[in-house]
Protein backbone atom coordinates (compact mmCIF):
# COMPACT_ATOMS: atom_id res chain seq x y z
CA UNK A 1 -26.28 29.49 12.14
CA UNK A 2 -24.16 31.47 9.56
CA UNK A 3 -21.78 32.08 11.96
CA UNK A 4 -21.43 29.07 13.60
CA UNK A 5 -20.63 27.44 9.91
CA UNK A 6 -18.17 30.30 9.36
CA UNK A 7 -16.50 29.51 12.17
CA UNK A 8 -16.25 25.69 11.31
CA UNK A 9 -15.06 26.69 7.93
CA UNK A 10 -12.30 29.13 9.38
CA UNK A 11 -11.07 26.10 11.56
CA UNK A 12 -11.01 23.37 8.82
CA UNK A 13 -9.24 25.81 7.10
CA UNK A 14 -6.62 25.73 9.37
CA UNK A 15 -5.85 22.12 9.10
CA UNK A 16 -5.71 22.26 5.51
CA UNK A 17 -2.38 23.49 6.09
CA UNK A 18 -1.00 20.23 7.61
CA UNK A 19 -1.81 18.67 3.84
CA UNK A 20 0.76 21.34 2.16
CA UNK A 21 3.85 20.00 3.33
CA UNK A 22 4.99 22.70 5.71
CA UNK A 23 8.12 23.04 6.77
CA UNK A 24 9.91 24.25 9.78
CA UNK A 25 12.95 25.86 9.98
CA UNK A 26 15.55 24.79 13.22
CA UNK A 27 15.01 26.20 16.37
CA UNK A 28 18.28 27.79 15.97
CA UNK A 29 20.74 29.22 13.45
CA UNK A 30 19.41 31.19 10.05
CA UNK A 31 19.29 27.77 8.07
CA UNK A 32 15.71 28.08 6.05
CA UNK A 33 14.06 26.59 3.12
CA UNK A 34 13.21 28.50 0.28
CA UNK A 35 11.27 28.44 -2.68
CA UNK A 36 12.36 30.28 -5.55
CA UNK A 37 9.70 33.11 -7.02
CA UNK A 38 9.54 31.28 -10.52
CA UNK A 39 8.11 28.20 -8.91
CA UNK A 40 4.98 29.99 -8.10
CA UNK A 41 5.18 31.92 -11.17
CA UNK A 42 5.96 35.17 -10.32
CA UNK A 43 7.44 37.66 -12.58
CA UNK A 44 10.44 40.11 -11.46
CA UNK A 45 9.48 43.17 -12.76
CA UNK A 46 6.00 42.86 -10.57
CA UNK A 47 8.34 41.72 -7.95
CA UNK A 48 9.89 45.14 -8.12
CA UNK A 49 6.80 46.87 -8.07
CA UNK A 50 5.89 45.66 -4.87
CA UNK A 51 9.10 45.76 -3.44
CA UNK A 52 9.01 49.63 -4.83
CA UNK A 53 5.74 50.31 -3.32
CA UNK A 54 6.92 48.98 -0.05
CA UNK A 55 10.54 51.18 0.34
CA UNK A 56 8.41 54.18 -0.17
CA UNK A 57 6.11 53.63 2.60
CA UNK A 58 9.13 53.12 4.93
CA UNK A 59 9.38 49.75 5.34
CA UNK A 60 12.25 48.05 7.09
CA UNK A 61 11.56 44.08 6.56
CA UNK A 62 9.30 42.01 4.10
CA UNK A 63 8.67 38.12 4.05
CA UNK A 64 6.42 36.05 2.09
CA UNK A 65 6.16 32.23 2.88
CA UNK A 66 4.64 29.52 1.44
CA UNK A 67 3.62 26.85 3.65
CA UNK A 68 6.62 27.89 5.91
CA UNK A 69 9.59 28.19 3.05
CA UNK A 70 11.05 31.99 2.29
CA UNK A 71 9.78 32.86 -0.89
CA UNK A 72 10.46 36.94 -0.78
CA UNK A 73 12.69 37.89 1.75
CA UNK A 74 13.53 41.55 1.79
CA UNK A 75 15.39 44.49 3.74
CA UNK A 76 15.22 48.04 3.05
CA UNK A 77 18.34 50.46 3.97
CA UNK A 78 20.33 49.94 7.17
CA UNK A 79 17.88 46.75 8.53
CA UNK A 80 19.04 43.36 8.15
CA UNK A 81 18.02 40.08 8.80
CA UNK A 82 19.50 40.55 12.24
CA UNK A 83 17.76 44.03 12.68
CA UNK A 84 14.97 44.30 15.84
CA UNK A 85 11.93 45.74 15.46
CA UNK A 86 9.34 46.09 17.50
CA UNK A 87 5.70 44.54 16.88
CA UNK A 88 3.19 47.40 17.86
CA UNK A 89 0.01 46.14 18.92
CA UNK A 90 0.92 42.92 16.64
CA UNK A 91 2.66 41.36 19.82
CA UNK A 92 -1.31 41.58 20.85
CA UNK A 93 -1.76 38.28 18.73
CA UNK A 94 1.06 36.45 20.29
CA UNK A 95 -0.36 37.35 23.68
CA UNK A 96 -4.03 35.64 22.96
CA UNK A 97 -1.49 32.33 22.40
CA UNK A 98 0.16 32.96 25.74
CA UNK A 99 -3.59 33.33 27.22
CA UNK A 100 -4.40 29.66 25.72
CA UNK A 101 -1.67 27.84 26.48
CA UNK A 102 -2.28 29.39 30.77
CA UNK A 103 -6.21 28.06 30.39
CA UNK A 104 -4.73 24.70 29.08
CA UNK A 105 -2.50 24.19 31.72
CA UNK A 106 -4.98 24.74 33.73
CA UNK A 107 -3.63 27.94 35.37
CA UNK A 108 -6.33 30.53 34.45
CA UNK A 109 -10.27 29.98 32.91
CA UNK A 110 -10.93 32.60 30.57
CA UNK A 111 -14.42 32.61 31.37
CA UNK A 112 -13.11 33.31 34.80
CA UNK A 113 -13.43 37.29 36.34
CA UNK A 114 -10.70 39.31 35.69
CA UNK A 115 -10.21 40.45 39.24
CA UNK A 116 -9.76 36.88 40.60
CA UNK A 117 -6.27 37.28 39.14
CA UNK A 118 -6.00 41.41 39.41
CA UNK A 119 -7.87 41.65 42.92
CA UNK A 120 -10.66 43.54 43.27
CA UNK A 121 -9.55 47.35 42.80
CA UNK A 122 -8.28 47.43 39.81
CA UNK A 123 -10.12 49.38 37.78
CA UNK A 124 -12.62 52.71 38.95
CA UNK A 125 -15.75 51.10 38.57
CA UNK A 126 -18.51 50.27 40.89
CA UNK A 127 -17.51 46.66 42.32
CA UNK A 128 -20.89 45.17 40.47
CA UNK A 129 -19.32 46.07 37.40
CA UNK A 130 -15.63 45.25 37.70
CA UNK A 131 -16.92 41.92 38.45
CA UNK A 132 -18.60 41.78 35.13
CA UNK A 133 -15.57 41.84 33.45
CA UNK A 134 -13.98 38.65 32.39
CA UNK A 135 -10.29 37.93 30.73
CA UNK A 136 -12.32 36.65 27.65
CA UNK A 137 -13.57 40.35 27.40
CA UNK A 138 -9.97 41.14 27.89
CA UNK A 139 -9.48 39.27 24.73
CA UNK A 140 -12.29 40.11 22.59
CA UNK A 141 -11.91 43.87 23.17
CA UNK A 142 -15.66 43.89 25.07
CA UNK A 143 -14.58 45.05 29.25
CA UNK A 144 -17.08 47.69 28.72
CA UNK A 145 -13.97 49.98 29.56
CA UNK A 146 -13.84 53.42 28.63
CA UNK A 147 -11.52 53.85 26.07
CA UNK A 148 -12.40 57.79 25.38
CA UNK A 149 -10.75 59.26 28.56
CA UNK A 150 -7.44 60.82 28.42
CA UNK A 151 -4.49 58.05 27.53
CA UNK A 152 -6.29 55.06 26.43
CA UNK A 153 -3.05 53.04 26.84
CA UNK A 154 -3.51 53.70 30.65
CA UNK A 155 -3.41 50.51 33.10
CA UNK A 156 -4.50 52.44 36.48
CA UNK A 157 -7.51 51.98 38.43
CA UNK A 158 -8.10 55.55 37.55
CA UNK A 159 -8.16 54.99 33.81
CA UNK A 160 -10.13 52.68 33.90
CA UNK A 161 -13.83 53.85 34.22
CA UNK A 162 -17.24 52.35 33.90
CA UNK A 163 -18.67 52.74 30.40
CA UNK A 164 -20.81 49.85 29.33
CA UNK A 165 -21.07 45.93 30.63
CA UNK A 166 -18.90 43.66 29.98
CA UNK A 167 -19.57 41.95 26.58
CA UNK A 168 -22.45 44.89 24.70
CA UNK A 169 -19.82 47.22 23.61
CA UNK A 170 -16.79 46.36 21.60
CA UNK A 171 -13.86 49.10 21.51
CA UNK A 172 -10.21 48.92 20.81
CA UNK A 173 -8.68 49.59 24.25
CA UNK A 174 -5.05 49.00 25.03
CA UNK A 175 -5.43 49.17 28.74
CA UNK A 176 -7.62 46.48 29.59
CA UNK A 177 -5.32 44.78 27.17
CA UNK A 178 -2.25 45.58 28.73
CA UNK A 179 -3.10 44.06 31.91
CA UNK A 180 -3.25 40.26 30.24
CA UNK A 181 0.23 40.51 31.12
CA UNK A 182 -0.02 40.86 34.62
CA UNK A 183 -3.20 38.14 34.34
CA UNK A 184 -0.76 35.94 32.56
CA UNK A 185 2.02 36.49 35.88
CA UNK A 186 -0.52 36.06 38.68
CA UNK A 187 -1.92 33.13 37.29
CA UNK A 188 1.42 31.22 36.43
CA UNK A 189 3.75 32.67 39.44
CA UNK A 190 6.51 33.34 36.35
CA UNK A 191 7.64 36.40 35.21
CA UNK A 192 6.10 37.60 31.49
CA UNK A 193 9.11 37.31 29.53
CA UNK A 194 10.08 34.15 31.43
CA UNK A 195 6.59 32.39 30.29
CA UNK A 196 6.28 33.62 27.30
CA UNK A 197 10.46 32.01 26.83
CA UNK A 198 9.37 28.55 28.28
CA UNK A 199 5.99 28.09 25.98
CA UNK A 200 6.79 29.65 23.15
CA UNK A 201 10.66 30.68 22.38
CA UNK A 202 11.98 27.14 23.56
CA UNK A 203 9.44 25.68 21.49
CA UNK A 204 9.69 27.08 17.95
CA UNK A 205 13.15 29.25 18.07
CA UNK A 206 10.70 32.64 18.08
CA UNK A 207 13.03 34.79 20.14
CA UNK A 208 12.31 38.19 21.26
CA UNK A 209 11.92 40.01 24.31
CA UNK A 210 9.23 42.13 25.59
CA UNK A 211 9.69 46.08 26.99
CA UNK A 212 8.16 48.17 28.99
CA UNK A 213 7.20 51.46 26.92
CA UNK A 214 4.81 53.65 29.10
CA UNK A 215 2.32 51.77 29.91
CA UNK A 216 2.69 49.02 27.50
CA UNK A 217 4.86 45.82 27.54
CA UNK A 218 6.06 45.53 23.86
CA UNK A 219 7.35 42.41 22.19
CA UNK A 220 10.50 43.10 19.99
CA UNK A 221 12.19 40.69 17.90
CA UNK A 222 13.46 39.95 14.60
CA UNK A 223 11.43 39.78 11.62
CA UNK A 224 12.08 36.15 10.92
CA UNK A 225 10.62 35.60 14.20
CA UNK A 226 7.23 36.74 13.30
CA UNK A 227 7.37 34.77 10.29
CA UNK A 228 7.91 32.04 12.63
CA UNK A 229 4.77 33.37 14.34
CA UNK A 230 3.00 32.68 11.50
CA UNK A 231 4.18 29.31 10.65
CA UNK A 232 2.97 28.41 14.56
CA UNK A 233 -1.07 29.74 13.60
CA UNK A 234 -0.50 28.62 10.31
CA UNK A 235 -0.67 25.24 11.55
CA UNK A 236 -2.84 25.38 14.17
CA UNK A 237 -0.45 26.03 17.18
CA UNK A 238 1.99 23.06 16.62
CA UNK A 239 5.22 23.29 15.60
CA UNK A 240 6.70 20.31 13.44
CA UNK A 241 5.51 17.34 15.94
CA UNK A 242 5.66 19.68 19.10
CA UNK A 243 2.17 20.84 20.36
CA UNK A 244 2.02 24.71 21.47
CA UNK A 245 -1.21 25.56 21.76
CA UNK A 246 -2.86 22.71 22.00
CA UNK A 247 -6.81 22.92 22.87
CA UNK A 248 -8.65 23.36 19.49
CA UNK A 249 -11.43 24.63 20.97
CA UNK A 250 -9.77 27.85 22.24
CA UNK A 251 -7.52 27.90 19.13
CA UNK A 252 -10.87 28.08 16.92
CA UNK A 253 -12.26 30.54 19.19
CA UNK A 254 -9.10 32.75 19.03
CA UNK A 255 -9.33 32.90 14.94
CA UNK A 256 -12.82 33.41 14.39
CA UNK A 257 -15.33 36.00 15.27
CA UNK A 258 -15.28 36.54 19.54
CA UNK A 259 -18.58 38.54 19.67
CA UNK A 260 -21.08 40.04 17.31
CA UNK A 261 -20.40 43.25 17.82
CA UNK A 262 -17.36 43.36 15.43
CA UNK A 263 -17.39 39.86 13.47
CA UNK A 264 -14.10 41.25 12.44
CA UNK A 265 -11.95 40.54 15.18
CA UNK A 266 -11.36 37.36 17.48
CA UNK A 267 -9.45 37.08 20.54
CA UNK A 268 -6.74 39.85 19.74
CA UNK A 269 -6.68 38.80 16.47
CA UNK A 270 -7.82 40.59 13.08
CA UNK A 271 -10.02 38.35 10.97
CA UNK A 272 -11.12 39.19 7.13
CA UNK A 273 -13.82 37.94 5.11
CA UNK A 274 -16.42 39.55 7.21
CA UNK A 275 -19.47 41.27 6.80
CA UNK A 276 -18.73 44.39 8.48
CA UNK A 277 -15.62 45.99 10.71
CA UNK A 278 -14.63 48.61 13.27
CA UNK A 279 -11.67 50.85 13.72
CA UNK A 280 -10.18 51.90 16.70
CA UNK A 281 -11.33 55.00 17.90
CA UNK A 282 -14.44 54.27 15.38
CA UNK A 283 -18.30 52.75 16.35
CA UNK A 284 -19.65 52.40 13.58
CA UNK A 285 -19.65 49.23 11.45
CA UNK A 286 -18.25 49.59 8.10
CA UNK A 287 -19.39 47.15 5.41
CA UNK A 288 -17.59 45.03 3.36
CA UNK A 289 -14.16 42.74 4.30
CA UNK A 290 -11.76 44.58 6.51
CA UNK A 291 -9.09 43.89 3.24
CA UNK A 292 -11.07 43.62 0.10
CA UNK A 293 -7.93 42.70 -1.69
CA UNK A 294 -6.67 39.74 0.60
CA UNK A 295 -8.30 36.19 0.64
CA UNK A 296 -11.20 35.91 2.67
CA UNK A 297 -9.87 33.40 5.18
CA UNK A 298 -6.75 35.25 6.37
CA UNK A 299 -6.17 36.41 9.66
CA UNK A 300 -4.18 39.53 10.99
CA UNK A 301 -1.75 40.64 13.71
CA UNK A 302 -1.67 44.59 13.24
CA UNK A 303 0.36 46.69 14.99
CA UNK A 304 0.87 50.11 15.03
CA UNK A 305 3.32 52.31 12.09
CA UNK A 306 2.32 48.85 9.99
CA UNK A 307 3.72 45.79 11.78
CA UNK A 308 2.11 43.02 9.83
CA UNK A 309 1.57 39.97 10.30
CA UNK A 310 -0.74 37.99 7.84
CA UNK A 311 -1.58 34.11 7.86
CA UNK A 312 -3.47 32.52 4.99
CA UNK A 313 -4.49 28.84 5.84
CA UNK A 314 -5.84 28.22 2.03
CA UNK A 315 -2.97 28.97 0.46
CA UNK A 316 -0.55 28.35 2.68
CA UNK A 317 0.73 32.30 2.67
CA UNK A 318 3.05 34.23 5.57
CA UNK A 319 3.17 37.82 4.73
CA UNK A 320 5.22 40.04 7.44
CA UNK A 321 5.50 43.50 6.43
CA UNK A 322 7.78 45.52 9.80
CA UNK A 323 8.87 49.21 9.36
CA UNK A 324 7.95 52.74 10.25
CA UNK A 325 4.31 54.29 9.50
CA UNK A 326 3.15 54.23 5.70
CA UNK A 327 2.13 57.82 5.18
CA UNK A 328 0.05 58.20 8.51
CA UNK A 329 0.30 57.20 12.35
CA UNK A 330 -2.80 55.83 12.90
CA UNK A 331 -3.33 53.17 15.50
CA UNK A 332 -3.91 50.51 12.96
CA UNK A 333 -3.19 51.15 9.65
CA UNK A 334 -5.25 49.12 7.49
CA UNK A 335 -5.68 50.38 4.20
CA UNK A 336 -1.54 50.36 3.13
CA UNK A 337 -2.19 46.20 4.09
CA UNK A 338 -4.53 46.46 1.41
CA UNK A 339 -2.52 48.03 -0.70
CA UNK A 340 0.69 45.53 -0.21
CA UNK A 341 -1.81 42.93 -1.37
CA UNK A 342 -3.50 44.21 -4.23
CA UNK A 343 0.47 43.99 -5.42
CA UNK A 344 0.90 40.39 -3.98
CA UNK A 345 -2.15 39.48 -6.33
CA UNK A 346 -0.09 41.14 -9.41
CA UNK A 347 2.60 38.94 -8.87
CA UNK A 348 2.20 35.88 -10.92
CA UNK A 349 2.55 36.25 -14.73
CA UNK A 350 -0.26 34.41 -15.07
CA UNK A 351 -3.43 33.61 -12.94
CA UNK A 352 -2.85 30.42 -10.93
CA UNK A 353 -4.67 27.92 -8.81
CA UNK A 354 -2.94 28.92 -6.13
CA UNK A 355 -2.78 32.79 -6.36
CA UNK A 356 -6.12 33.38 -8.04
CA UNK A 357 -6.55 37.01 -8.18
CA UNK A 358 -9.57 38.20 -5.75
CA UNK A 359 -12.42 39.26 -7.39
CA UNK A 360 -13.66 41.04 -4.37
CA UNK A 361 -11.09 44.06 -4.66
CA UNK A 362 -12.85 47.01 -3.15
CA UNK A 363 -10.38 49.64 -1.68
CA UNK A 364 -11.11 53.19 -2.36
CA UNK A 365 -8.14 55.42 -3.83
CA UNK A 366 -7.61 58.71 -2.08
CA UNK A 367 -5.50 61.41 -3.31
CA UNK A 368 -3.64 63.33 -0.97
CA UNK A 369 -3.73 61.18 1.72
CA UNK A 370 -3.22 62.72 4.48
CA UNK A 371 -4.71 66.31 2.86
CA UNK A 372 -4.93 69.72 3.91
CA UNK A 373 -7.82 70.36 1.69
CA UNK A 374 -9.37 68.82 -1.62
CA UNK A 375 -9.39 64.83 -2.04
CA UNK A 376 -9.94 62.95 -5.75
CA UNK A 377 -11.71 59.50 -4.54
CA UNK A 378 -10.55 56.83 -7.20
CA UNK A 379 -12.63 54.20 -7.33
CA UNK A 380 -17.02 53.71 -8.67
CA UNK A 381 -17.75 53.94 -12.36
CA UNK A 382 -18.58 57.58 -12.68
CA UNK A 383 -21.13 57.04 -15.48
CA UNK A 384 -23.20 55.22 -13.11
CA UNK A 385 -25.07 56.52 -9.65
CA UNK A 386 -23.06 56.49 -6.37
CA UNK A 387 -23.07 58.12 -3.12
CA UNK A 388 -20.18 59.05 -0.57
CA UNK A 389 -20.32 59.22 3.02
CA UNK A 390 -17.82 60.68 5.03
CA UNK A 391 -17.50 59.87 9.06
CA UNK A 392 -15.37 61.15 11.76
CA UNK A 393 -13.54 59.28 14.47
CA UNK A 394 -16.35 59.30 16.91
CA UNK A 395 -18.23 57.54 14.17
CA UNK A 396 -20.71 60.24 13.31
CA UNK A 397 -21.58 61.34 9.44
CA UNK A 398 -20.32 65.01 8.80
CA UNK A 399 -20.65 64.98 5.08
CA UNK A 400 -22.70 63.23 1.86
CA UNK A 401 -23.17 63.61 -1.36
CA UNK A 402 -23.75 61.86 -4.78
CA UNK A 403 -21.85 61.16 -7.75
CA UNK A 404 -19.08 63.75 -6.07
CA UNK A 405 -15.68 62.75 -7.26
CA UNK A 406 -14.11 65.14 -5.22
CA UNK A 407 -14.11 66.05 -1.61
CA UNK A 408 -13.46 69.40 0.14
CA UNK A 409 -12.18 69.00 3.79
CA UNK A 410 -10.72 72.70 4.48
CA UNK A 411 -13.58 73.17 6.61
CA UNK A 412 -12.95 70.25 8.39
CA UNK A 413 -10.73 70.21 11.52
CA UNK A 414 -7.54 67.69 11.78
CA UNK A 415 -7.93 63.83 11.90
CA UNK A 416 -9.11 60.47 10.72
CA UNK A 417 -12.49 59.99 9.03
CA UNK A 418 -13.58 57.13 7.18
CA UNK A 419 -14.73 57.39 3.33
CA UNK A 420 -17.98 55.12 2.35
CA UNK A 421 -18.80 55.10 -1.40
CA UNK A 422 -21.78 52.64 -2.96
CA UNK A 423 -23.07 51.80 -5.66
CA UNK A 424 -25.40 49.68 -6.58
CA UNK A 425 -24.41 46.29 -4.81
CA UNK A 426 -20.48 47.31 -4.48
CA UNK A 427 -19.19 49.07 -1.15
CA UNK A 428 -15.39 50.88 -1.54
CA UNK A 429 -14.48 52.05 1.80
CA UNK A 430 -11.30 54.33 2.87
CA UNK A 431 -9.20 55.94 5.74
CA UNK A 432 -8.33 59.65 5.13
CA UNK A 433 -6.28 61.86 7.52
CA UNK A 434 -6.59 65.64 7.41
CA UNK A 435 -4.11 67.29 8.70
């Protein structure tokens, strides 16, 4: 029941943002309304800070709307506001769209088996368990795919091996991803870039074009373009009076929780608020809000190196953050997100209505990060009893202690591991990489 109201909330939500006045900018040209940063009381020297904090985590582009008018609109060295970039695993988010507007057209059924569009085949498990799979697993990250064999961006048969059913084991898996594409292609009869051109680009001026890169099919485009992106979800798939995505019911199921497995995540989207998260790569459920710092409703296109793409319906809020990797190269890079909103709350000289600062604020400080050896956690009142877990990639604890302030992780080999600290009713949880 708890869910089922969450979800309800999450989609009313949503069409609060058709009260704010939203605007949308032409289909073509770089005309675009703007709001100027003392209208939502915001103070310049916090301004810089973020805009400081951001340059030295290699960023390339930042944007900050308010219900679709350019608030912050940044560029750091050589990019410009006619730069490409690509979007990572972000593009991920614009492909669940794609998927909704094929099932309502009537051209593919989500609930429908994957290998009615694929042909039996394509994947190396027993034919009982291929046709488990469905491209709403495809979606919510549950094919039951192995994702710990070799190159987990793989799209062959090979690759793609029997690990669990369909729907009882959620893992982040770009293959069985990947391969929405070619779902997307059989069922339409149109080329991918061609499609996603006719529904989308045509539609709401978001240009871009996507690549082959291995085995992936990345979407690259400008970063005005994602912001348009987010003006699209921020109201519900429709863009001024033109409908995009235009059955509710998917639309609802695409930005709340898919499965129950990891509340966290909907169909290739990234949802906060939650009770509990997984990584990629990770199988354990984390507690607390996947970004403590953020508001609770906001949903997330991640991508790789840090390609952002956040949508706020309460507020009204765009956030696009494109550039190279903050710090670390991991697949999903979570915690600097965090981090760019912790400043976003420190903009306003004084607390508003509108930007009320989040109470909620849980991210655990690490210092080094990445580290070769000792780590100062930043975060619990030290005067008071807490205890610190430390997990590797594979989910399993290697290391606990209490009322440490100070890890040691020379005898630890190379990688990601995930930093729990509680205390008393308070959770603080953070990614470290040793290198």
């Amino acid at each position: 029941m708890k869910q089922i109201l969450l979800a309800f909330t999450v989609f009313l939500s949503f069409g609060k943002a058709h009260a704010q006045n939203p605007y949308f900018p032409p289909l073509t040209g770089n005309t675009w309304e703007t709001l100027s940063p003392d209208s939502l009381g915001y103070c310049e020297d916090k301004i810089q800070d973020l805009y400081d904090l951001l340059e030295t985590n290699n960023t390339k582009a930042f944007l900050l709307l308010k219900d679709g008018r350019i608030v912050l609109e940044k560029y750091f060295g050589t990019f410009a506001q006619d730069s490409v970039w690509y979007w990572a695993s972000a593009g991920k988010s614009m492909t669940a769209c794609l998927v909704g507007i094929a099932q309502q057209e009537n051209l593919l059924d989500i609930n429908d088996a994957t290998s009615d569009y694929l042909g039996t085949g394509w994947t190396a498990c027993p034919p009982d368990k291929e046709a488990l799979i469905t491209v709403r697993n495809q979606l919510a990250m549950t094919s039951g795919l192995d994702d710990g064999l070799g190159d987990p961006y793989c799209t062959l048969d090979t690759c793609l091996q029997y690990k669990a059913d369909a729907g009882t084991r959620w893992a982040y898996h770009n293959g069985p991803y990947t391969l929405l594409d070619q779902v997307i292609e059989a069922a339409s009869g149109q080329n991918f870039n061609l499609f996603f051109n006719q529904k989308i680009t045509q539609k709401t001026g978001i240009t871009g074009l996507w690549l082959p890169s291995g085995y992936n099919n990345v979407l690259f485009s400008k970063a005005r373009s994602m912001a348009r992106f987010g003006i699209l979800v921020q109201n519900s798939g429709t863009w001024n009076s033109t409908p995009v995505v235009t059955d509710p019911a998917y639309f609802q199921q695409m930005v709340t929780p898919s499965q129950d497995l990891n509340p966290s995540y909907g169909y290739l989207w990234w949802l906060n608020g939650q009770p509990t998260y997984k990584l990629p790569g990770l199988q354990i459920n984390i507690p607390g809000p996947l970004f403590p710092a953020a508001p609770d409703d906001m949903i997330s296109a991640l991508g790789k190196n840090g390609q952002y793409l956040n949508v706020v319906p309460s507020t009204g809020l765009v956030v696009v953050r494109m550039g190279e990797a903050p710090g670390t190269g991991i697949e999903v890079p979570v915690v600097f997100n965090n981090d760019i909103w912790l400043k976003i709350n420190e903009l306003a000289c004084e607390p508003s209505g509108i930007f009320e600062k989040n109470s909620r604020v849980e991210q655990l400080q690490l210092f080094p990060n990445p580290t070769h050896g000792k780590v100062v956690l930043n975060g619990p009142n030290p005067t008071q009893p807490f205890s610190v877990t430390l997990y590797n990639a594979l989910g399993r604890e290697v290391f606990s202690c209490n009322d440490c302030s100070e890890l040691e992780m020379s005898q630890l080999g190379s990688g990601l591991f995930m930093v729990v600290v509680r205390q008393a009713n308070r959770v603080w949880t953070g990614n470290l990489v040793k290198l």
